[in-house]
Protein backbone atom coordinates (compact mmCIF):
# COMPACT_ATOMS: atom_id res chain seq x y z
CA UNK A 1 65.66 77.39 57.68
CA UNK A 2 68.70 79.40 57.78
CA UNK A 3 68.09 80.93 60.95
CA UNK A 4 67.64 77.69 62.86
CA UNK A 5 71.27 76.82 61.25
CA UNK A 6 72.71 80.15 62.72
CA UNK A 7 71.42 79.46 65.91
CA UNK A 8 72.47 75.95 66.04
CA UNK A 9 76.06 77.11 65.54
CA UNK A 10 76.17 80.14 67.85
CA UNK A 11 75.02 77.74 70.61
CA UNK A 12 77.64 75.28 70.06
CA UNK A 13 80.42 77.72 69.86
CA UNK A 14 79.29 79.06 72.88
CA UNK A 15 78.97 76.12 74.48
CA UNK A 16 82.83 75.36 73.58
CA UNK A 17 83.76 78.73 74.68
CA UNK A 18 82.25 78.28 78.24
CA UNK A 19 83.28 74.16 78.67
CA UNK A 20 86.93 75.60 77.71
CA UNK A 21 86.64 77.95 80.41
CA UNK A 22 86.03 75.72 82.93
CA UNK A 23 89.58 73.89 83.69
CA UNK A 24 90.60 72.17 86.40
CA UNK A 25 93.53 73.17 88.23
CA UNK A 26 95.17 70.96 90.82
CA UNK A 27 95.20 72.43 94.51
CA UNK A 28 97.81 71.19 96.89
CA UNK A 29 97.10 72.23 100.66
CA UNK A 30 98.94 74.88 101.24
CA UNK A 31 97.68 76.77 97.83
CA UNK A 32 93.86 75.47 99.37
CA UNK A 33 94.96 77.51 102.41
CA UNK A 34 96.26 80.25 100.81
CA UNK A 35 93.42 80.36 98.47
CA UNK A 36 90.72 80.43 101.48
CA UNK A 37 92.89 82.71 103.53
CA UNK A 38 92.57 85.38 100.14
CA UNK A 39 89.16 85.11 99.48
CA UNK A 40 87.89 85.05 103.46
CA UNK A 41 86.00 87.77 105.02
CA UNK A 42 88.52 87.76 107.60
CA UNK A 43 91.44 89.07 104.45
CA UNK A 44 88.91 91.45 103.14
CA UNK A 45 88.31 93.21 106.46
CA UNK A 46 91.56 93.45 107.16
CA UNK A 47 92.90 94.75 103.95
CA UNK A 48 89.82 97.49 103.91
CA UNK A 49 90.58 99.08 107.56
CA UNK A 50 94.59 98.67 106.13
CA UNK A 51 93.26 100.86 103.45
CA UNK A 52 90.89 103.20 105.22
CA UNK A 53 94.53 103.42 107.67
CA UNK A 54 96.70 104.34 105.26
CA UNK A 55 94.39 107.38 103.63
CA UNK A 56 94.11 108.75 107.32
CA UNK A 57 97.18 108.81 108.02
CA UNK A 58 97.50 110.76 104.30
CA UNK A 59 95.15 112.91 104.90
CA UNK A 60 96.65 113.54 108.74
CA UNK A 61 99.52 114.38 106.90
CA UNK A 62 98.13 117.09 103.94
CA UNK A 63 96.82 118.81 106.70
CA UNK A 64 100.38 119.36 107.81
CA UNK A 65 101.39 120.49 104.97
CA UNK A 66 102.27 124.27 104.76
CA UNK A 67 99.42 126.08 102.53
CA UNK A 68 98.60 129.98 101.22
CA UNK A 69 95.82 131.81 102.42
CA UNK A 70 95.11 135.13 100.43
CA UNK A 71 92.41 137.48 99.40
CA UNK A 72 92.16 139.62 96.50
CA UNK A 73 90.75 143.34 96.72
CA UNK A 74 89.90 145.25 93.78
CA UNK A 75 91.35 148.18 93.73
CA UNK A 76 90.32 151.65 91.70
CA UNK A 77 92.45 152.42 88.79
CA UNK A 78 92.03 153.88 85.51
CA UNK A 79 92.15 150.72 83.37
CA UNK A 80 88.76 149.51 82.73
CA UNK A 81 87.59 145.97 83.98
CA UNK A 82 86.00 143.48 81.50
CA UNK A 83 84.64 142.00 83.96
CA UNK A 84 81.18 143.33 85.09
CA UNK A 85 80.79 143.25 88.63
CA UNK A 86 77.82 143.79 90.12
């Protein structure tokens, strides 16, 4: 009997929490506009080949960058190597 009361109030708070978050909001036509023109395909494709543009261009420009090129020899000396190399 309990657990039909428990149930009966977690679906009615839920209920509230979902009817509360579904507001109305008042659209003029330029925020309609604006609105469509964020959530187009159209906005999306540009903004992703803006994206894609700008980390060419960053990685056009790393590779410019000046960078150090080295390679280590071992030489023979008399202090012993903890490091067994095989």
């Amino acid at each position: 009997m309990k657990k039909r009361y428990y149930i009966v109030i977690a679906a009615l708070l839920f209920g509230a929490s979902v009817a509360k978050a579904q507001d109305h909001i008042k659209l003029d036509l330029q925020k309609t506009i604006q609105l469509a023109n964020d959530s187009s395909l159209e906005a999306f494709r540009t903004q992703n080949m803006y994206l894609s543009g700008y980390w060419e261009y960053r990685t056009f420009k790393a590779t410019r960058l000046p960078s150090v090129h080295g390679s280590l020899t071992m030489l023979e000396s008399d202090i012993p190597c903890l490091i067994d190399v095989a």
